[in-house]
Protein backbone atom coordinates (compact mmCIF):
# COMPACT_ATOMS: atom_id res chain seq x y z
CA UNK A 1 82.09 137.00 86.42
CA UNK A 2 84.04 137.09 89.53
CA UNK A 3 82.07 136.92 92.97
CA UNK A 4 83.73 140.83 93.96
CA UNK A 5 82.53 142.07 90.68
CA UNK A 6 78.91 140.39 90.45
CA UNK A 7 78.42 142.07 93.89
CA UNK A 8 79.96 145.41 92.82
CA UNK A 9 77.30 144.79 89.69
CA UNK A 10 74.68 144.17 92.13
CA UNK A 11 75.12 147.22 94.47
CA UNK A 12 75.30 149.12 91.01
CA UNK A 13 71.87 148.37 90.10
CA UNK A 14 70.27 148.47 93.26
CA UNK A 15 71.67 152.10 93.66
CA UNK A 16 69.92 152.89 90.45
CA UNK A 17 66.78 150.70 90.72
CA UNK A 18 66.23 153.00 94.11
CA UNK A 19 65.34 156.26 92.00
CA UNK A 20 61.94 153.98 90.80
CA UNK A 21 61.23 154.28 94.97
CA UNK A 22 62.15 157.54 95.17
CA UNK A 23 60.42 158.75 92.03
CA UNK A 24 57.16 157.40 93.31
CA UNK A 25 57.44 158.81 96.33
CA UNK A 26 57.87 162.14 95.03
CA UNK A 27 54.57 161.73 93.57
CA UNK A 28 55.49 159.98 90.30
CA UNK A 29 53.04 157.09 90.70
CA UNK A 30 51.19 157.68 87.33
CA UNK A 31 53.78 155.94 85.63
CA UNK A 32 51.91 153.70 82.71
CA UNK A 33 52.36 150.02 83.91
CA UNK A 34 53.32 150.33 86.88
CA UNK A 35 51.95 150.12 90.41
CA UNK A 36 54.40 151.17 93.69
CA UNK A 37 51.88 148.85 95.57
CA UNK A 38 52.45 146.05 93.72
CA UNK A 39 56.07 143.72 94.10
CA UNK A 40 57.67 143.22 90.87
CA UNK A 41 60.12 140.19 90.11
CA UNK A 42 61.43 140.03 86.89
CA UNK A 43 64.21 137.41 86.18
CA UNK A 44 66.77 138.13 83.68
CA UNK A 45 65.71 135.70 81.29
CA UNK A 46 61.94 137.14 81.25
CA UNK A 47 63.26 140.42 80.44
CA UNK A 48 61.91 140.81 76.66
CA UNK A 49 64.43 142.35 74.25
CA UNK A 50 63.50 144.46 71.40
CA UNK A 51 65.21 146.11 68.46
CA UNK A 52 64.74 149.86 68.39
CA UNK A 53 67.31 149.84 65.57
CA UNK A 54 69.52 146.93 63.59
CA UNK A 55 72.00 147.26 66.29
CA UNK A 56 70.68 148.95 69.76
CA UNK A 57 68.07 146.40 71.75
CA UNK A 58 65.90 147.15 74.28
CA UNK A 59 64.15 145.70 77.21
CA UNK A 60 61.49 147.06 79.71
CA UNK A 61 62.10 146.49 83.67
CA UNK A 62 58.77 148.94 84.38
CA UNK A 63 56.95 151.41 82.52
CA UNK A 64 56.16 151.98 79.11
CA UNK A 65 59.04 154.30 77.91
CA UNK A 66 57.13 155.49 75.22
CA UNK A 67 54.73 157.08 77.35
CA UNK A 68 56.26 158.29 80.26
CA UNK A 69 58.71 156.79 83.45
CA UNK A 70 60.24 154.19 82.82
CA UNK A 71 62.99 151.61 83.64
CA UNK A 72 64.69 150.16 80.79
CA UNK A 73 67.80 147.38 79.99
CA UNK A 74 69.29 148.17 76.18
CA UNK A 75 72.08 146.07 74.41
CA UNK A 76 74.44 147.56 72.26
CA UNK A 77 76.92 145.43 70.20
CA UNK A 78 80.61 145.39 70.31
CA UNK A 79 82.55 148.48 69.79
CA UNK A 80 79.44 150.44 68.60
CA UNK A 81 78.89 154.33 68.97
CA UNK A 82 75.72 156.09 68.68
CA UNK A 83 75.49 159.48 66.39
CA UNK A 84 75.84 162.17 68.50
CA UNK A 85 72.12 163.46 69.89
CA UNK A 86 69.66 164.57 72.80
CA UNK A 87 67.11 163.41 74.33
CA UNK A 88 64.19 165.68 76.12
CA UNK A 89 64.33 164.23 79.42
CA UNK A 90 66.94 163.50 81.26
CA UNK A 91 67.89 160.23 82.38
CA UNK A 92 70.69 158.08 84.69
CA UNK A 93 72.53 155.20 83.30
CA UNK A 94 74.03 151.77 84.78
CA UNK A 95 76.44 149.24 83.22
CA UNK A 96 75.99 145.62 83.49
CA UNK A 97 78.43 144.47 81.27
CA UNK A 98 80.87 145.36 78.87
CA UNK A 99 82.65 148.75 78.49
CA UNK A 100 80.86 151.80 77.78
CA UNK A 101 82.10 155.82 77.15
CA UNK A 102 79.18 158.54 76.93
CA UNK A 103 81.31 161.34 75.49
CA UNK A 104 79.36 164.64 75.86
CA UNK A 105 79.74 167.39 72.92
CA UNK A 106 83.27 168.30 73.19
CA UNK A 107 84.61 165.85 75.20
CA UNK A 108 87.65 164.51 74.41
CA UNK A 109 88.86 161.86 76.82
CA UNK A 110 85.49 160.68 78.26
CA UNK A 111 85.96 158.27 81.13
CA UNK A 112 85.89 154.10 80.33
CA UNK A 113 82.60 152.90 82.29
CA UNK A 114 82.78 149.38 83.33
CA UNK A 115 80.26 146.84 84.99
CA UNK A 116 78.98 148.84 88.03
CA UNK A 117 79.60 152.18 86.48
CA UNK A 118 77.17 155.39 86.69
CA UNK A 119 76.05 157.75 84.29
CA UNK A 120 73.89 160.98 83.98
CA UNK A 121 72.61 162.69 81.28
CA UNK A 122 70.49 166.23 81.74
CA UNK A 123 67.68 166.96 79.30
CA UNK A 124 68.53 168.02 76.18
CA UNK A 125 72.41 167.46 76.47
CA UNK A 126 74.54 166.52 73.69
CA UNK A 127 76.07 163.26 74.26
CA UNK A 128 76.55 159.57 72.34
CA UNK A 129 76.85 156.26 73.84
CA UNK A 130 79.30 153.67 72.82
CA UNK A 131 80.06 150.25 74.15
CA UNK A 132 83.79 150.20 72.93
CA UNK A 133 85.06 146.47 74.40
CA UNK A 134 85.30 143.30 72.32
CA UNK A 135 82.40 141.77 74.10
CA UNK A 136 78.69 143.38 74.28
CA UNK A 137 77.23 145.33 76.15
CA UNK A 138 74.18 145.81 78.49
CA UNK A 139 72.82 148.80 80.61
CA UNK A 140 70.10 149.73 82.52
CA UNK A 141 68.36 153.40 82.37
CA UNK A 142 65.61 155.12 84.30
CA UNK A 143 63.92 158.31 83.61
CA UNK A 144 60.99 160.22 84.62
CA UNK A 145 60.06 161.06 80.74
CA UNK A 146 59.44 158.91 77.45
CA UNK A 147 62.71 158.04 75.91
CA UNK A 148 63.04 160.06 72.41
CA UNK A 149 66.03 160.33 70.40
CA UNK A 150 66.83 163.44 68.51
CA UNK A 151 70.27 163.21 66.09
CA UNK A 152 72.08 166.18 66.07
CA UNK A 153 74.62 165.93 63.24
């Protein structure tokens, strides 16, 4: 990756990985796992991957995302779309890597999203998520809810 876009990457993330701040000061410090008093360094090679599904991997940063706030890393393989589907609470979105779409219901032309691109997604709002390059790809995701999935078609 070239210097210009591992910075661009950088500022990206740190944009996003601000909302954990902000959340807890808003009073969102009962988040399970995680303590705003406490530093937390996690190098990318500690981050533990898990498969939610045969093709869609996930990875904690902090929190539990089952239970409640959280800040998660998921993998989704090349040129790979999820079924259209909701979630309750809403949540924002980073890419790492690769090239991602997240067309909501209706959309036809939703916009390419590469490395350092932002996303939003309100509760309950129709959407998928694809990674449509030839290569992988990886995002980060932070919300103030558990992450559910509800299909809608």
């Amino acid at each position: 990756m070239k210097h210009s876009n591992m910075k661009l990457v950088g500022l990206a993330i740190m944009s996003a990985v601000s909302g954990i701040s902000v959340s807890a000061c808003a009073g969102q410090n009962n988040i399970a796992g995680f303590d705003p008093a406490k530093e937390i360094t996690t190098p990318a090679a500690k981050v533990v991957f898990n498969k939610i599904n045969p093709a869609i991997s996930m990875g904690g940063a902090y929190g539990d995302k089952s239970k409640g706030g959280h800040g998660t890393f998921g993998k989704f393989p090349a040129n790979f779309i999820t079924p259209f589907h909701t979630h309750s609470g809403a949540y924002h979105g980073v890419v790492i890597s690769g090239t991602m779409t997240n067309p909501f219901k209706g959309e036809q032309n939703p916009p390419e999203l590469k490395a350092g691109s932002y996303w939003y997604v309100p509760d309950n709002a129709e959407h998928a998520t694809a990674c449509v390059s030839e290569e992988p790809c990886l995002f980060y995701f932070h919300a103030n809810r558990a992450f559910d999935f509800h299909p809608t078609k």
